[in-house]
Protein backbone atom coordinates (compact mmCIF):
# COMPACT_ATOMS: atom_id res chain seq x y z
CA UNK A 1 0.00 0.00 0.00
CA UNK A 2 1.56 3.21 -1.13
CA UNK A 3 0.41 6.50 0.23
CA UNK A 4 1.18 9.72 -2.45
CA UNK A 5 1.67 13.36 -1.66
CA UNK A 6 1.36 15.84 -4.34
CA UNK A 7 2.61 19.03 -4.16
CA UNK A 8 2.14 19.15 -0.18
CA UNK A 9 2.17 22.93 1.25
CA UNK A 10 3.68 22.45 4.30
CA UNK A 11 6.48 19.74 6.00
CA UNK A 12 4.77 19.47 8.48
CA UNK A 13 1.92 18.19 7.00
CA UNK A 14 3.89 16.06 5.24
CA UNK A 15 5.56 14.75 8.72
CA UNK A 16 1.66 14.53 10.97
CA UNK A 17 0.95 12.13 7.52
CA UNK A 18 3.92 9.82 8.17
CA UNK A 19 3.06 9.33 11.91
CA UNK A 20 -1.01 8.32 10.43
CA UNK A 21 0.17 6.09 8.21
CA UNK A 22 2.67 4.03 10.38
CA UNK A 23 -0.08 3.87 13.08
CA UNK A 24 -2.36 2.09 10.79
CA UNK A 25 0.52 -0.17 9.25
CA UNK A 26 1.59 2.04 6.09
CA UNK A 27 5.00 2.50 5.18
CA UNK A 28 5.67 3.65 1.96
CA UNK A 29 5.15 6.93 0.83
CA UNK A 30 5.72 9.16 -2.09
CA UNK A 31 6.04 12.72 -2.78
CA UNK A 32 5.34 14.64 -6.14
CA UNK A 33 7.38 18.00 -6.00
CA UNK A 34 7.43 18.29 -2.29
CA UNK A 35 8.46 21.42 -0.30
CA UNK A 36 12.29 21.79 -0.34
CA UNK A 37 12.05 22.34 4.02
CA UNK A 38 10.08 18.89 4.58
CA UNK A 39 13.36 17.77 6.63
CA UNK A 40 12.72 20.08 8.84
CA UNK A 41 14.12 19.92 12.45
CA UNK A 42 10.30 21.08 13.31
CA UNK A 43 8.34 19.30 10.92
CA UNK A 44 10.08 16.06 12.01
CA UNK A 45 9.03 16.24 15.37
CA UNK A 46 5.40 15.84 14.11
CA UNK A 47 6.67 12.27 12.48
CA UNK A 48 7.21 11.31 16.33
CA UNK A 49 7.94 7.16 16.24
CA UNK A 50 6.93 7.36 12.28
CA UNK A 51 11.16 8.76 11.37
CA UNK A 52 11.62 5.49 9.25
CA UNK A 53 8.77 6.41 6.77
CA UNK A 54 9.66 9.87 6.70
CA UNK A 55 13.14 9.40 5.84
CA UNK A 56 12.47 6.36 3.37
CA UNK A 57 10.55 8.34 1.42
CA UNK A 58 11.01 8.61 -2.42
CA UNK A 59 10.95 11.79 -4.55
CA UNK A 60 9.02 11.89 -8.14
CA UNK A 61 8.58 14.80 -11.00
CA UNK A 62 4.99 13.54 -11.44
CA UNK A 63 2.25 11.60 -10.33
CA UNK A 64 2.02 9.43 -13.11
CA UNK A 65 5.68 8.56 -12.42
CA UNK A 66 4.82 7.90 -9.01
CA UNK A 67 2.03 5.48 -9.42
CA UNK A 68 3.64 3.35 -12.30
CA UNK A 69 3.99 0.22 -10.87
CA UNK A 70 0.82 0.43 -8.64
CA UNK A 71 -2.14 -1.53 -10.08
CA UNK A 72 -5.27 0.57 -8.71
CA UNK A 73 -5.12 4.07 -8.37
CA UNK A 74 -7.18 6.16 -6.44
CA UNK A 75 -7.44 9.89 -5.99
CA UNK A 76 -8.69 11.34 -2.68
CA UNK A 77 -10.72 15.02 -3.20
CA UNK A 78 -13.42 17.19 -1.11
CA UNK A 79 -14.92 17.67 -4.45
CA UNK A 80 -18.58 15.86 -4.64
CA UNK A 81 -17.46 13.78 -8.03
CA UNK A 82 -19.77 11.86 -9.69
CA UNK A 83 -18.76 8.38 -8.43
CA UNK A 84 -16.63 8.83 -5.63
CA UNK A 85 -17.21 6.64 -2.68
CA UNK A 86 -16.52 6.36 1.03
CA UNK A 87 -13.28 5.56 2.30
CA UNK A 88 -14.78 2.86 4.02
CA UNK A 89 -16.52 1.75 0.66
CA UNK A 90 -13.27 2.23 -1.18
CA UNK A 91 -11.24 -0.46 1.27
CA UNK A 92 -14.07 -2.86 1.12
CA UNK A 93 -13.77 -3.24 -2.46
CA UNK A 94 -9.74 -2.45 -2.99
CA UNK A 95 -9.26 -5.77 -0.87
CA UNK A 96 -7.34 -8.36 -3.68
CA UNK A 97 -6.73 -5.93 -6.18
CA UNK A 98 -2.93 -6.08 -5.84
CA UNK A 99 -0.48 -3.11 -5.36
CA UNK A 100 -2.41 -0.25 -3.91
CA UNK A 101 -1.54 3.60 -4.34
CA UNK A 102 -3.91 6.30 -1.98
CA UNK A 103 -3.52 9.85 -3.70
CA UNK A 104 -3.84 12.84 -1.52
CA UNK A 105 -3.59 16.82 -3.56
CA UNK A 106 -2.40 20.04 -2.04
CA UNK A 107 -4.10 21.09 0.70
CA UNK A 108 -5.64 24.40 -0.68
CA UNK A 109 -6.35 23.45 -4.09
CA UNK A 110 -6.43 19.03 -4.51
CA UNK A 111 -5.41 17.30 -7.60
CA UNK A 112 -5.41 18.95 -11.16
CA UNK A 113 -7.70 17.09 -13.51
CA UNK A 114 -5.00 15.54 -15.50
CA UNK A 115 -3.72 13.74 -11.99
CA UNK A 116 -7.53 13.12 -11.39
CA UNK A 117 -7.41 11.11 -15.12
CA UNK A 118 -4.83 8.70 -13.75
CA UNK A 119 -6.64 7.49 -11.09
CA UNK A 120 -9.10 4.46 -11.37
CA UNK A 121 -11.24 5.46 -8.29
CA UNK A 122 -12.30 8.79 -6.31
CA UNK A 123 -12.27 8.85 -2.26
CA UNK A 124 -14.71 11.28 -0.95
CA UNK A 125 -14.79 11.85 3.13
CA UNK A 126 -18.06 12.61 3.82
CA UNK A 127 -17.74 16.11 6.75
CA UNK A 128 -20.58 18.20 8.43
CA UNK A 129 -21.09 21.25 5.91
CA UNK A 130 -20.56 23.63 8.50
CA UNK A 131 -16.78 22.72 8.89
CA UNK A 132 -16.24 20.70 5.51
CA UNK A 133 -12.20 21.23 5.16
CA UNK A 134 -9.59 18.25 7.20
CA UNK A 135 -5.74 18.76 7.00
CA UNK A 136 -3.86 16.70 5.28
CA UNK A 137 -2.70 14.09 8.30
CA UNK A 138 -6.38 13.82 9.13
CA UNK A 139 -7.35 12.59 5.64
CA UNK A 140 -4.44 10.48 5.13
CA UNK A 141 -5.22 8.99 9.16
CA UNK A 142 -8.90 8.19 8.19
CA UNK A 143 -8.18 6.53 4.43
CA UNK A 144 -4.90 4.62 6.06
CA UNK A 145 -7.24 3.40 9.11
CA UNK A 146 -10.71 2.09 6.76
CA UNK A 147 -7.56 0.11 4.72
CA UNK A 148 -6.44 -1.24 8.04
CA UNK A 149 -9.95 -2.58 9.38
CA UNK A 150 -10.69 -3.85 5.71
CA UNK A 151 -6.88 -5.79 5.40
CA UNK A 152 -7.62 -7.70 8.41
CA UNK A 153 -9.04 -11.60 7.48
CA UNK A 154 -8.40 -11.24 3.69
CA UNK A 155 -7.84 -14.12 1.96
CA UNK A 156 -4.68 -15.56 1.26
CA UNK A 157 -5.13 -16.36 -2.39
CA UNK A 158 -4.72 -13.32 -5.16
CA UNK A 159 -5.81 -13.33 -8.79
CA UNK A 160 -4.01 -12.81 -11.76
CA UNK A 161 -1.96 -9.72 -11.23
CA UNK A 162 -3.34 -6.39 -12.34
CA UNK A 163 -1.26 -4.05 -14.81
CA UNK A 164 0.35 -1.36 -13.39
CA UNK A 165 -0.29 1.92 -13.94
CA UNK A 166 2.47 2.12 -15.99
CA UNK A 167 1.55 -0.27 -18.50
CA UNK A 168 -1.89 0.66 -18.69
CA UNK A 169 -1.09 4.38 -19.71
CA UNK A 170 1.87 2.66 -22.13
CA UNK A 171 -1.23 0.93 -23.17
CA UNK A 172 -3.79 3.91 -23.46
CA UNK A 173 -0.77 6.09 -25.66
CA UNK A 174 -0.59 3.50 -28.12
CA UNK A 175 -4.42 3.31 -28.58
CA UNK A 176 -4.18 7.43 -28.29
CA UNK A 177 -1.65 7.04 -31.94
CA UNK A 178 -3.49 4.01 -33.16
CA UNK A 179 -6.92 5.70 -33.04
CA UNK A 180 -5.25 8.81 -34.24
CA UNK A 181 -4.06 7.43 -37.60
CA UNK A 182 -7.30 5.60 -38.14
CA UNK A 183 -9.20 9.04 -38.25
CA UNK A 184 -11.20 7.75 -35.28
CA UNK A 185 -10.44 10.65 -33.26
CA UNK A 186 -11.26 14.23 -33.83
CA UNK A 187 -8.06 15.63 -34.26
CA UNK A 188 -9.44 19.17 -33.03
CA UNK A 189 -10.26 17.65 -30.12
CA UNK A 190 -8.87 13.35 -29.40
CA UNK A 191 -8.75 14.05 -25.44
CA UNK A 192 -12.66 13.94 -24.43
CA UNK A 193 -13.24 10.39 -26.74
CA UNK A 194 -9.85 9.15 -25.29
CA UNK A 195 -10.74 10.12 -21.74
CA UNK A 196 -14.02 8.09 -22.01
CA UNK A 197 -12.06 4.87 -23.20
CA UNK A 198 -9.18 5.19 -20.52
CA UNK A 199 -12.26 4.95 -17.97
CA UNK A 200 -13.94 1.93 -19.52
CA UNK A 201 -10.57 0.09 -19.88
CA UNK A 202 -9.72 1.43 -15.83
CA UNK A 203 -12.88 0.17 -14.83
CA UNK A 204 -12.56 -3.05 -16.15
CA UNK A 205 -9.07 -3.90 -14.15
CA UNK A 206 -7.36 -5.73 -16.84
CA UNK A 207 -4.39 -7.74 -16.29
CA UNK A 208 -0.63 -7.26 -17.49
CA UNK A 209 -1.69 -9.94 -20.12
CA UNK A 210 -4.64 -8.05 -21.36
CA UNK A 211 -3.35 -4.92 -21.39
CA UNK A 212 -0.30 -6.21 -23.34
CA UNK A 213 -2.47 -7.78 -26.01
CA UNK A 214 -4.93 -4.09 -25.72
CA UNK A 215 -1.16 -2.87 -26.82
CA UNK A 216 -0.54 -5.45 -29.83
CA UNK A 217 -4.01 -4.47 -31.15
CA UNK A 218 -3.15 -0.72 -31.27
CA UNK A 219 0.01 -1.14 -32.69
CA UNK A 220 -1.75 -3.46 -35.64
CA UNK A 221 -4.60 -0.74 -36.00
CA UNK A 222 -1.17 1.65 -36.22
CA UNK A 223 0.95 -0.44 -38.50
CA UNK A 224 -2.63 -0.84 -41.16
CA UNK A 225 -3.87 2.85 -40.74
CA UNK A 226 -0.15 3.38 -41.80
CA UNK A 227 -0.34 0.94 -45.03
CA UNK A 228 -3.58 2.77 -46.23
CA UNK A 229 -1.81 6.47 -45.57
CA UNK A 230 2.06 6.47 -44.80
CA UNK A 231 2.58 9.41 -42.92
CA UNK A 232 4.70 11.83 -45.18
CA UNK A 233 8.07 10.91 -45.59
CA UNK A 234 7.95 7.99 -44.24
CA UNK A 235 7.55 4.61 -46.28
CA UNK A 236 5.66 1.21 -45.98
CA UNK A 237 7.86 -1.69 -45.32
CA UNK A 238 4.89 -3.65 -45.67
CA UNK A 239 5.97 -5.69 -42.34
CA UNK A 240 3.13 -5.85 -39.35
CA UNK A 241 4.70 -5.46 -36.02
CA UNK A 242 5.73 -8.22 -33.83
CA UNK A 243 3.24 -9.97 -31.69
CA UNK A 244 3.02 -9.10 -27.90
C-alpha cells in the first residue's frame, strides 16, 4: 500500500501524515514535488515514532511517475465527483486488487484534472457542511485506518496480477496514436473520446496480459492505418509489427 503526496504545502503536513500512516501499518510513501524544508528539524518532530517512513521516502517529478507500478489508483478530493465513494466503501472493495496507491492533492487546491485522469477510483470523506475542510494528516489517518480494518481476514489467495499503472497508460498512448491514424479521433479535439475509453478500460481492471495484447491491437490498428496512408516521408515496409 503506497500513500502519495502531491505538491504538499507544508512539511509538516507532510511529517503529521507519516506518523497516520505508520499507526495504521503504512509504510511507503511518495512525494510529487514536495516542499524543499520537509526535513525540517520542526516538521520532524510531528513524524514522532513514524522517522523510518519519513526518511524512506522517495521523490518523483509527477504523479504518473509515481504510481507506475501500482495496479489501482485512487485519488482522494473534497470535491462531490460523480462516483466517488466512502473511504470505508473504497477499502471494502480495494481488498485483492494487488499493489495499492492512496492519492492525496495540495491542501488548498487538490489534484489537477489531469492527476484526477490517472486514477481508477475517487475517495470522498463525507464532513458536516458547516466545517467541511480536514488537513492533510487527518485525511491520510482516516483513508490509512478504513484500509487497516478492511486488510484484516483477507484471503490468502490473489488473482491474476493487475497491470500497473504504468503499462496501462503505455497501453492507453498506443491506442491514443493508433486511433489517431485511423481518423477515429477528432483531431481538433482526441482528449474527451480518449478520456471516455481510458475509464472503460480502468474500470474493467485488466491484467498485465490483457493490457499487453490491448497494446498489440493498437500497434496493428497503427501499423494498417499506416499501409492505407504512410505518414509523409515515411515509407511502408509492408511488415506488421511483432506480436506481444
Amino acid at each position: 500500500m503506497v500513500f502519495v503526496l502531491v505538491r504538499p504545502a507544508r512539511a509538516a503536513n507532510v511529517a503529521a501524515a507519516c506518523r497516520a500512516m505508520k499507526n495504521m501499518g503504512a509504510r511507503t510513501l511518495r512525494l510529487v514535488d514536495p516542499p524543499p524544508e520537509f526535513q525540517d528539524r520542526e516538521a520532524r518532530a510531528l513524524a514522532y515514532g513514524a522517522w523510518d517512513v519519513l526518511d524512506s521516502a522517495t521523490r518523483f517529478p509527477t504523479l504518473r511517475e509515481a504510481v507506475a507500478d501500482c495496479t489501482l489508483v485512487a485519488a482522494t478530493s473534497a470535491r462531490d465527483l460523480p462516483a466517488a465513494v466512502s473511504p470505508r466503501g473504497f477499502a471494502e472493495n480495494a481488498r485483492s486488487k494487488g499493489a495499492l496507491a492512496v492519492v492525496f492533492g495540495p491542501e488548498a487546491s487538490g489534484l489537477k484534472a489531469d492527476e484526477l485522469s490517472l486514477c481508477e477510483s475517487t475517495i470522498r470523506i463525507p464532513t458536516n457542511p458547516a466545517q467541511p475542510s480536514l488537513n492533510l494528516a487527518q485525511a491520510v489517518l482516516i483513508v490509512a485506518y478504513e484500509l487497516f480494518l478492511a486488510g484484516r481476514g483477507e484471503a490468502s489467495s490473489s488473482p491474476a496480477p493487475r497491470a500497473t499503472a504504468g503499462e496501462l497508460n503505455a497501453a492507453l498512448d498506443d491506442l491514443a496514436k493508433a486511433l489517431g491514424a485511423a481518423g477515429y479521433l477528432n483531431p481538433q479535439n482526441p482528449a474527451a473520446v480518449l478520456a471516455e475509453l481510458a475509464s472503460l478500460i480502468r474500470r474493467g481492471a485488466p491484467t498485465a496480459r490483457e493490457v499487453a495484447l490491448l497494446r498489440g491491437v493498437a500497434r496493428q490498428v497503427l501499423w494498417a492505418a499506416r499501409r492505407v496512408a504512410p505518414p509523409e516521408g515515411e515509407a511502408d515496409n509492408g511488415r506488421p509489427p511483432e506480436d506481444t
